[in-house]
Protein backbone atom coordinates (compact mmCIF):
# COMPACT_ATOMS: atom_id res chain seq x y z
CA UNK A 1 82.70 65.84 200.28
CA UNK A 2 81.78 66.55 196.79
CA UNK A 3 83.26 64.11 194.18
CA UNK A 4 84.97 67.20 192.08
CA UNK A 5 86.98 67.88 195.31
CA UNK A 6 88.08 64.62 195.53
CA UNK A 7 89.28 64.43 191.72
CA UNK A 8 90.96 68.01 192.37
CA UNK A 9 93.04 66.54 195.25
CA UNK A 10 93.93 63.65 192.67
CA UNK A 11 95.38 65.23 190.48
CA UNK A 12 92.45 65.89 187.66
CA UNK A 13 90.77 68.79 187.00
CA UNK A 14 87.00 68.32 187.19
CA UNK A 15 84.70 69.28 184.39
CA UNK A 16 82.95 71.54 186.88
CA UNK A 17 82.45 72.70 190.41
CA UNK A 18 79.03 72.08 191.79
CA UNK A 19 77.87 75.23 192.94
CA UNK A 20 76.13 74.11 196.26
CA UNK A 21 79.48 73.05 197.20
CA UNK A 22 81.20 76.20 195.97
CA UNK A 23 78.76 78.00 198.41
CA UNK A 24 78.26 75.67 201.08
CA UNK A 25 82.46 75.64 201.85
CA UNK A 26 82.67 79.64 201.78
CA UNK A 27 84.98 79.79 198.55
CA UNK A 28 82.78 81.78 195.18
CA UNK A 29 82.28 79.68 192.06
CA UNK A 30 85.03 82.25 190.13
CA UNK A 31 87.48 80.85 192.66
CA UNK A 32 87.20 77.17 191.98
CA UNK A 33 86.58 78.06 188.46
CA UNK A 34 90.06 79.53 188.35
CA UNK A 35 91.27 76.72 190.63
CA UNK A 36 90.08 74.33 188.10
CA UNK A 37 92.21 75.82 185.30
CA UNK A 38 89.48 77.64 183.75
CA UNK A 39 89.38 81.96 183.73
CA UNK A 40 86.42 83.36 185.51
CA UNK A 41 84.83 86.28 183.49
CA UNK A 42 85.18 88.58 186.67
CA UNK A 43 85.73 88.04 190.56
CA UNK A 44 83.29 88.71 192.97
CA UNK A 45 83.65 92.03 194.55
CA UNK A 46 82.74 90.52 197.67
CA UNK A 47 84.68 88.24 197.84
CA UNK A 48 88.05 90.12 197.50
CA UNK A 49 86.67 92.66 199.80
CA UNK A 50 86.28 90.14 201.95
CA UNK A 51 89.50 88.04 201.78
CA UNK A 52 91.51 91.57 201.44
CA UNK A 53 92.67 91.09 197.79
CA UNK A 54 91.84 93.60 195.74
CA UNK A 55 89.97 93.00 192.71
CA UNK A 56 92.74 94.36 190.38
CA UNK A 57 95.08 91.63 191.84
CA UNK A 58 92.64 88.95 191.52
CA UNK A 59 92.26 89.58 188.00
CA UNK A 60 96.10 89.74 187.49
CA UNK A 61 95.53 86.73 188.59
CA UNK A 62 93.06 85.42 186.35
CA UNK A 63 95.24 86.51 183.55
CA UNK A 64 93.92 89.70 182.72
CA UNK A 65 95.77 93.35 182.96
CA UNK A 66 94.05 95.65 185.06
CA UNK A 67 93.04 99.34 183.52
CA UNK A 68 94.49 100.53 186.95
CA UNK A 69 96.48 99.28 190.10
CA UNK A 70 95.34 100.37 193.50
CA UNK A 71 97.19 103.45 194.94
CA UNK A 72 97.57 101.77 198.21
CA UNK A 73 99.51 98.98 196.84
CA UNK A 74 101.59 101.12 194.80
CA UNK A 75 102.38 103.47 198.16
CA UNK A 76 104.51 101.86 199.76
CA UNK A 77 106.78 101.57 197.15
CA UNK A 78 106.56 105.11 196.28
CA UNK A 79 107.36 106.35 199.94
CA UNK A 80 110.43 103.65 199.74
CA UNK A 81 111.99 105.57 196.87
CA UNK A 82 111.31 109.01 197.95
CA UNK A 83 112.74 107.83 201.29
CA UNK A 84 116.23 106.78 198.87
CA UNK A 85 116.14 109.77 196.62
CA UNK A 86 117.89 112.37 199.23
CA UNK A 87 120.27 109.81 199.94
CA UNK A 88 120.92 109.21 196.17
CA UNK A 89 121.35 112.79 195.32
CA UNK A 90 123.99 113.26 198.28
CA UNK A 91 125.87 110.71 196.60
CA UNK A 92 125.73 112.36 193.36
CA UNK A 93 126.66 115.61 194.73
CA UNK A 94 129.72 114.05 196.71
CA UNK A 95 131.15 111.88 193.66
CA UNK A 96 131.00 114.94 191.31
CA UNK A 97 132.70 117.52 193.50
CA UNK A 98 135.25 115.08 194.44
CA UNK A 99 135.95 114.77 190.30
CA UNK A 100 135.93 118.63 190.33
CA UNK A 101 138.53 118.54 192.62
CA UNK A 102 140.81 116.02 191.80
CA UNK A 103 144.21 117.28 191.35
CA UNK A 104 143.98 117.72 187.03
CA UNK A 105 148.06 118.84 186.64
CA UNK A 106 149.49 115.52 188.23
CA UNK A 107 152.31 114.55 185.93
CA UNK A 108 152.21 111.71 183.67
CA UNK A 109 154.96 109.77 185.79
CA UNK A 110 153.20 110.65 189.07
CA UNK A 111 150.52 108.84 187.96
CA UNK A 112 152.35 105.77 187.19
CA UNK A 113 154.26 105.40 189.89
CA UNK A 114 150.78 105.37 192.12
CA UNK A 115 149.36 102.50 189.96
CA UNK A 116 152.84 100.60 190.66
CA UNK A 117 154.59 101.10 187.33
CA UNK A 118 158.40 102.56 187.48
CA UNK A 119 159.07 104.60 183.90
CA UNK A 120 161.31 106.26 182.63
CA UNK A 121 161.74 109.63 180.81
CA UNK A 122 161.46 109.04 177.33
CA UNK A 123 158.09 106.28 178.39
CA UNK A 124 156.59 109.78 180.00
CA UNK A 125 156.95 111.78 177.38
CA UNK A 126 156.28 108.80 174.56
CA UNK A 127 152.25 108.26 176.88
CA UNK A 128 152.48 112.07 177.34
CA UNK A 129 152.16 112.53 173.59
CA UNK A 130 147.98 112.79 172.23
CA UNK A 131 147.18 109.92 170.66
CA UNK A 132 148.02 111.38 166.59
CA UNK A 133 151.06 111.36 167.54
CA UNK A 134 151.88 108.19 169.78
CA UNK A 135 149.56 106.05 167.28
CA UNK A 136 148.73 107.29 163.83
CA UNK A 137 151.39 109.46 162.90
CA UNK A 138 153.74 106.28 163.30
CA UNK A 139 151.52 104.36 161.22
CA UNK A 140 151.35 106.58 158.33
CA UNK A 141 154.79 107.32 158.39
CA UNK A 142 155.66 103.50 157.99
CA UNK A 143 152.95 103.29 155.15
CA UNK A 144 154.84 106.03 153.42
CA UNK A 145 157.90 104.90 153.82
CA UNK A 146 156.82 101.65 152.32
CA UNK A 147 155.19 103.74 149.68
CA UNK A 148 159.11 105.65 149.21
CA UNK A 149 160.28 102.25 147.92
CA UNK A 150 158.58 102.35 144.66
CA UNK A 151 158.28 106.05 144.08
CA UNK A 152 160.95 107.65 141.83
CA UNK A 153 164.18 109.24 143.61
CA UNK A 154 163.14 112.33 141.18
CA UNK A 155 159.22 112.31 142.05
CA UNK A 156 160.87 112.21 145.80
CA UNK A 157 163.72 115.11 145.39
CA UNK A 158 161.26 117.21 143.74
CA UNK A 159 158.64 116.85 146.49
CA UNK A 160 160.89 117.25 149.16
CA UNK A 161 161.85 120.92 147.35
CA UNK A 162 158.34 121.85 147.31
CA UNK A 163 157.55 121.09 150.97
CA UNK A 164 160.87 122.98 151.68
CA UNK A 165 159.37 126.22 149.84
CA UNK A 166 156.14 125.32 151.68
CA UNK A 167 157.94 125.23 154.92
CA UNK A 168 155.64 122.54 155.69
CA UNK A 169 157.29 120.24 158.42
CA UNK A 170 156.54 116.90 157.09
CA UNK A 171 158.23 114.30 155.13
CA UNK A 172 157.68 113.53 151.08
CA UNK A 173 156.70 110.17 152.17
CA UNK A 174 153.79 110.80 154.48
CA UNK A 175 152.96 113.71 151.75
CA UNK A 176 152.65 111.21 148.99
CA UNK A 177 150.82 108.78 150.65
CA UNK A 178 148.31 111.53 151.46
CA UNK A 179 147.91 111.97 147.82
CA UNK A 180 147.74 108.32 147.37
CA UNK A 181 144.85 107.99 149.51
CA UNK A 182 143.16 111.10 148.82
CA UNK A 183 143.00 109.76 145.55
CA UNK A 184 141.81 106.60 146.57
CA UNK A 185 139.45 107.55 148.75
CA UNK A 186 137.65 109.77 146.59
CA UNK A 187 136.31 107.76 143.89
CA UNK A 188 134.80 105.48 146.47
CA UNK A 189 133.01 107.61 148.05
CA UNK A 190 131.92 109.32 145.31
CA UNK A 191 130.93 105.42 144.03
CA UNK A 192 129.86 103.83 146.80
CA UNK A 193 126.10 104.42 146.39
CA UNK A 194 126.51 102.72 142.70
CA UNK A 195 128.52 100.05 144.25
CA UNK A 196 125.91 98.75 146.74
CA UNK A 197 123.21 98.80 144.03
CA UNK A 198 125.49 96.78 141.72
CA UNK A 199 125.25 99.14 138.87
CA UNK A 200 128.77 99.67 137.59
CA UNK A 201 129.17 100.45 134.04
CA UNK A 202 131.23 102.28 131.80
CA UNK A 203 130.39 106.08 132.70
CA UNK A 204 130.66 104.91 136.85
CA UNK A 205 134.23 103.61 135.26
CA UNK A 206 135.37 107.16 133.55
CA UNK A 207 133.63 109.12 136.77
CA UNK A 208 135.30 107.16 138.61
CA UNK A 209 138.86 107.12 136.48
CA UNK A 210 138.47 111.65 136.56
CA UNK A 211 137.89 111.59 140.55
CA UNK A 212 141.04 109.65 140.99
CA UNK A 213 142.92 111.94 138.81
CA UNK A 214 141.14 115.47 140.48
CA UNK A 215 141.95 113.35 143.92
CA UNK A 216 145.45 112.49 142.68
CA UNK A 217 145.84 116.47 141.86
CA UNK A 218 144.45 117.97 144.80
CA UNK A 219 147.12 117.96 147.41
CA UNK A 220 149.53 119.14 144.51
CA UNK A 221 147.36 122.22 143.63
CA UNK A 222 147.19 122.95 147.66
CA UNK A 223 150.74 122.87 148.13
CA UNK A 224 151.43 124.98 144.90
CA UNK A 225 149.25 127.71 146.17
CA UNK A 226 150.82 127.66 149.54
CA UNK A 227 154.09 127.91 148.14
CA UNK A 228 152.71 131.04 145.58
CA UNK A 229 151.15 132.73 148.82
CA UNK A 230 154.62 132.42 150.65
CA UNK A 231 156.65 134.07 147.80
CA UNK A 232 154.38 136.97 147.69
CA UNK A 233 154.66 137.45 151.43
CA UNK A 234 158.31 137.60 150.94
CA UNK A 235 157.61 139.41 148.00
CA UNK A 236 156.01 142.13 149.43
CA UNK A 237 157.88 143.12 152.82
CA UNK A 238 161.14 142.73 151.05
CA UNK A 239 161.18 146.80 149.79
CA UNK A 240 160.79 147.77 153.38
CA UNK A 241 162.99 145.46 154.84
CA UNK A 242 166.10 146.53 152.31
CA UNK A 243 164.66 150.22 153.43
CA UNK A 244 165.50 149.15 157.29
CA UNK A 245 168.63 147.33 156.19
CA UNK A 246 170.01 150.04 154.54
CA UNK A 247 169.22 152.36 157.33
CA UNK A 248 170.61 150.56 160.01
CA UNK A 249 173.87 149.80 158.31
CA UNK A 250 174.28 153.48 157.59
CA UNK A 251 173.86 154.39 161.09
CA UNK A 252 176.18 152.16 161.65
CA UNK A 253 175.52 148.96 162.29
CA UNK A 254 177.49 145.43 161.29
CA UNK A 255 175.37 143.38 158.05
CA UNK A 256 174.46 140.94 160.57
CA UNK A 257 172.97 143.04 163.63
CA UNK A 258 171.04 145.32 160.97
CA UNK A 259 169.59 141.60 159.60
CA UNK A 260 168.73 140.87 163.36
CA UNK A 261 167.29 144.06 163.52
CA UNK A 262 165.17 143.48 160.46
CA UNK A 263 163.99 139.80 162.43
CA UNK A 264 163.46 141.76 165.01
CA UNK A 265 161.12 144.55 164.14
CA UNK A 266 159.52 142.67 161.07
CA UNK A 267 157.06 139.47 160.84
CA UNK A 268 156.47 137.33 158.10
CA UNK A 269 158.60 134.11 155.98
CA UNK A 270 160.73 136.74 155.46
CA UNK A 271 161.58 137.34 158.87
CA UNK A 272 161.57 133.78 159.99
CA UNK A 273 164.10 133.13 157.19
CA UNK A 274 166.81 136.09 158.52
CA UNK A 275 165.85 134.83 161.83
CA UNK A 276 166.95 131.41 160.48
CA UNK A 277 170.39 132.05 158.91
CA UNK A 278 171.84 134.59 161.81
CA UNK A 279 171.22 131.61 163.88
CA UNK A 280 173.03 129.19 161.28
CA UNK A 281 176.37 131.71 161.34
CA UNK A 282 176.27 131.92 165.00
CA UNK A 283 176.52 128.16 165.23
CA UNK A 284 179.71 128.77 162.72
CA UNK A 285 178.18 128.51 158.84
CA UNK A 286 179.69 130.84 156.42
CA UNK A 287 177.45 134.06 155.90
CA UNK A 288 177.28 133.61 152.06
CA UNK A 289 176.18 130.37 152.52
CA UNK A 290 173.67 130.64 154.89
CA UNK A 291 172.65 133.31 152.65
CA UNK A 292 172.59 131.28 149.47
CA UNK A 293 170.34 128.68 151.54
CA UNK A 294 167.52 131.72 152.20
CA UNK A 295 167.09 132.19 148.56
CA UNK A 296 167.15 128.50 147.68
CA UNK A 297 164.32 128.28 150.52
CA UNK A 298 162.39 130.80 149.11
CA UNK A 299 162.88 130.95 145.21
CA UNK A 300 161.77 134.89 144.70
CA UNK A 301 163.98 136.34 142.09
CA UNK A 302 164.54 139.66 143.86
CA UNK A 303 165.75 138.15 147.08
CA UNK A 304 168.06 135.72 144.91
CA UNK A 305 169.19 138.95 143.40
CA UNK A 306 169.53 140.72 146.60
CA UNK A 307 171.72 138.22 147.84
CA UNK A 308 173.74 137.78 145.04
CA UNK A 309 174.88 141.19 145.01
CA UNK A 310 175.64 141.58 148.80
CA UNK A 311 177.63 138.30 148.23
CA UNK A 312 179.38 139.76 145.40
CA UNK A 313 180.21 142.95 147.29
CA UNK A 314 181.76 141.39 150.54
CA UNK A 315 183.96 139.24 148.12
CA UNK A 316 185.05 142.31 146.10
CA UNK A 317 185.37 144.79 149.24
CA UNK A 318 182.86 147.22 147.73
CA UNK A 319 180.81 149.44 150.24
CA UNK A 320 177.98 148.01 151.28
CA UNK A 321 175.94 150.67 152.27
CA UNK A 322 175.97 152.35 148.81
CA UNK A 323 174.99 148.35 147.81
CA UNK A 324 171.73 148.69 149.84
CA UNK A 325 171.05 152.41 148.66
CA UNK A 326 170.42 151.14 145.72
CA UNK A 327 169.20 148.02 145.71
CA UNK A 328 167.03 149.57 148.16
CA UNK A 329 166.04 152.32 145.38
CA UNK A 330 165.64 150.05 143.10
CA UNK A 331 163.30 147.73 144.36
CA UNK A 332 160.76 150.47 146.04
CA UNK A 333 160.48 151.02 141.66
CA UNK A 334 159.29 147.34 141.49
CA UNK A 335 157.11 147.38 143.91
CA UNK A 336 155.53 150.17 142.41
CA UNK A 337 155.57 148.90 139.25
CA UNK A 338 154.33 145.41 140.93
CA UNK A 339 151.34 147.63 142.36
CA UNK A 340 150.31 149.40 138.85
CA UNK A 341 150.19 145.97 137.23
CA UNK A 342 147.76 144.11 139.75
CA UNK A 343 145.73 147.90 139.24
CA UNK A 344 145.94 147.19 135.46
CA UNK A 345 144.80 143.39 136.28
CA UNK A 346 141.59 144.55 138.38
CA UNK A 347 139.68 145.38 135.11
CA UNK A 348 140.20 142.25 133.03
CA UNK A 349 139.25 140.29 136.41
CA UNK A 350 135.77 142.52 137.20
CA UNK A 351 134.77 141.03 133.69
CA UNK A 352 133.72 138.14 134.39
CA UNK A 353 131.61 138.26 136.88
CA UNK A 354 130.28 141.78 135.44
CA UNK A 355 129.36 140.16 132.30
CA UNK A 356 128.10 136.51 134.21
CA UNK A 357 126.25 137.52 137.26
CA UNK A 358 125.66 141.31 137.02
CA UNK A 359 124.60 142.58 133.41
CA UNK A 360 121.91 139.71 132.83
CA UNK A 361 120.35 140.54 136.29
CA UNK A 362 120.09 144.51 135.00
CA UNK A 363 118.73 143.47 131.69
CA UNK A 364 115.75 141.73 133.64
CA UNK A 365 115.08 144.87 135.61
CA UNK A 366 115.71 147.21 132.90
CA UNK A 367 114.76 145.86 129.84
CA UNK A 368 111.99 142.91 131.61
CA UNK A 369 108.76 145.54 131.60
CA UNK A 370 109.60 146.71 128.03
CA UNK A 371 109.19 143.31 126.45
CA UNK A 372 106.17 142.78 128.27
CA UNK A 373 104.55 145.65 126.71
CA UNK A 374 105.61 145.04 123.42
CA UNK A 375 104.73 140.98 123.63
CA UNK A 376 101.25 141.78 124.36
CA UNK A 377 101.07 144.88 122.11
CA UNK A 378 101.68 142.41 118.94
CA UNK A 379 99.73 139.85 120.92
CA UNK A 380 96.59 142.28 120.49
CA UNK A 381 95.96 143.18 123.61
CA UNK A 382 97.45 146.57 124.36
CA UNK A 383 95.55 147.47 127.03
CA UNK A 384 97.06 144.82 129.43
């Protein structure tokens, strides 16, 4: 035996294989030379044929990456996983029809009961509840309520009126701490990109001082305009629901069922407000009272007016079916008269954008070829 296969078997690696020994014991040169620690340039294609390796695993062996692996190794594993894939799909199929046909209107209690939890009503309807409601609401409520403590009683009172005319059903607390944080919120947004580059000077400062005052504004200006729209709502069906009133009570019909009439047949504020005080003197509230409440809640002069004088007329024992004739008459005239001013406003509000967006757009296509002509006729070149 060769001396490099006796210093193998030792333990060392031998500077080199002798090839006479390589080839006398069967086993190719690249073998040994891999054997010996060192990585042949390529393996003998004999030699895997002939010890059933192929040459791509030899040389993933040798520590190269073969451009290809043979299909015949790779088969097996392919005919594995089709083999799975019917099997996997039937599972598939199974698990999503079963979620398809789980019973979806199982009650909230049902369900804990089977996971071994005993509730009671007011826990099933608390976890019934979506999640703004169970989690954040709460939260923000609290906030505002901390936020309550150091607001003025007046700044409080006076929001708490406007969400009333609103009919907006949330609290002045939550409402200011909206505007707190909207105004909060926006200047760092608007700032953040000059924040993270450090750059903060003194216009950042103002920009930043008018976006908390536009953000402080905002929810003010909203709630102003929904109170406006609401008033002319109530503005507007009032004529025909004094015209129903007054008809109903002359065929007639008590105050109250010609108001429940008018609930009845009409939609609007208006008609949730009737709606809202017939139900208030059924429960046992005086009917000028409940009546004084609807124009508090509304705050449109003619109602206030309306109600003032059908008041006034139950007090004083006065007919009040020649009351409605003509408070009936009277306010058909105002909504005319209402109509013929927003007719007189049309004209004064078509000048702005006539005078903006229109008239320079016609002086282009009118007047545009004209000055063409004339700026190259002094330009001496009339021919152009």
């Amino acid at each position: 035996m060769s001396p490099e296969i006796l210093s193998f078997a030792a333990g060392s690696t031998p500077k080199r294989w002798p090839e006479s020994q390589a080839g006398g014991s069967g086993v190719s040169p690249e073998i040994l030379s891999f054997a010996a620690g060192r990585s042949p340039k390529r393996w003998p294609e004999s030699q895997a044929g002939g010890s059933g390796v192929s040459p791509e695993i030899l040389s993933f062996a040798a520590g190269r990456s073969p451009k290809r692996w043979p299909t015949k190794a790779l088969g097996k594993g392919k005919k594995k996983m089709l083999e799975l894939f019917p099997f996997i799909a039937f599972i598939t199929v199974v698990l999503f029809v079963w979620a398809l046909s789980a019973p979806s209107n199982q009650t909230m209690e049902g369900r804990l009961k089977k996971h071994g939890y005993l509730s009671t009503s007011r826990q099933v309807a608390n976890l019934s509840k979506p999640f703004s409601q169970r989690v954040a609401l709460p939260l923000a409520e609290k906030a505002g309520e901390v936020l309550a403590r150091i607001t003025p009683e007046r700044l409080q009172r006076r929001t708490k009126e406007k969400l009333e005319l609103a009919q907006l059903r949330i609290s002045p607390s939550l409402f200011l701490l909206a505007t707190v944080g909207l105004g909060v919120i926006l200047p760092l947004l608007v700032l953040s990109p000059a924040l993270r580059e450090g750059r903060f000077g003194i216009r950042e400062f103002f920009l930043g001082l008018a976006i908390l005052f536009l953000g402080m504004r905002m929810p003010g200006f909203w709630l102003s305009r929904k109170i406006t729209a609401r008033q002319h709502k109530v503005r507007k069906s009032l004529p025909d629901a004094l015209d129903l009133i007054t008809i109903c009570v002359e065929a007639g019909y008590g105050l109250d069922a010609a108001l429940a009439k008018v609930a009845e047949k009409t939609k609007g504020p208006l008609a949730a407000e009737l709606a809202h005080a017939l139900l208030q003197i059924n429960l046992g509230k005086p009917r000028s009272q409940a009546l004084r409440e609807v124009a508090q809640r509304t705050k449109v002069a003619e109602l206030q007016s309306f109600i003032a004088t059908i008041i006034q007329a139950e007090q004083m024992g006065v007919s009040i079916a020649t009351i409605l004739r003509v408070q009936s008459d009277s306010m058909r005239v105002k909504k005319r008269q209402m109509a013929e001013e927003e007719a007189m406003k049309a004209p004064i509000k078509m000048l702005f954008p006539l005078v903006v967006c229109i008239l320079p757009a016609m002086f282009v296509v009118v007047l545009g070829p004209a000055a063409m002509r004339m700026l190259s006729f002094f330009m001496g070149n009339p021919g152009s």
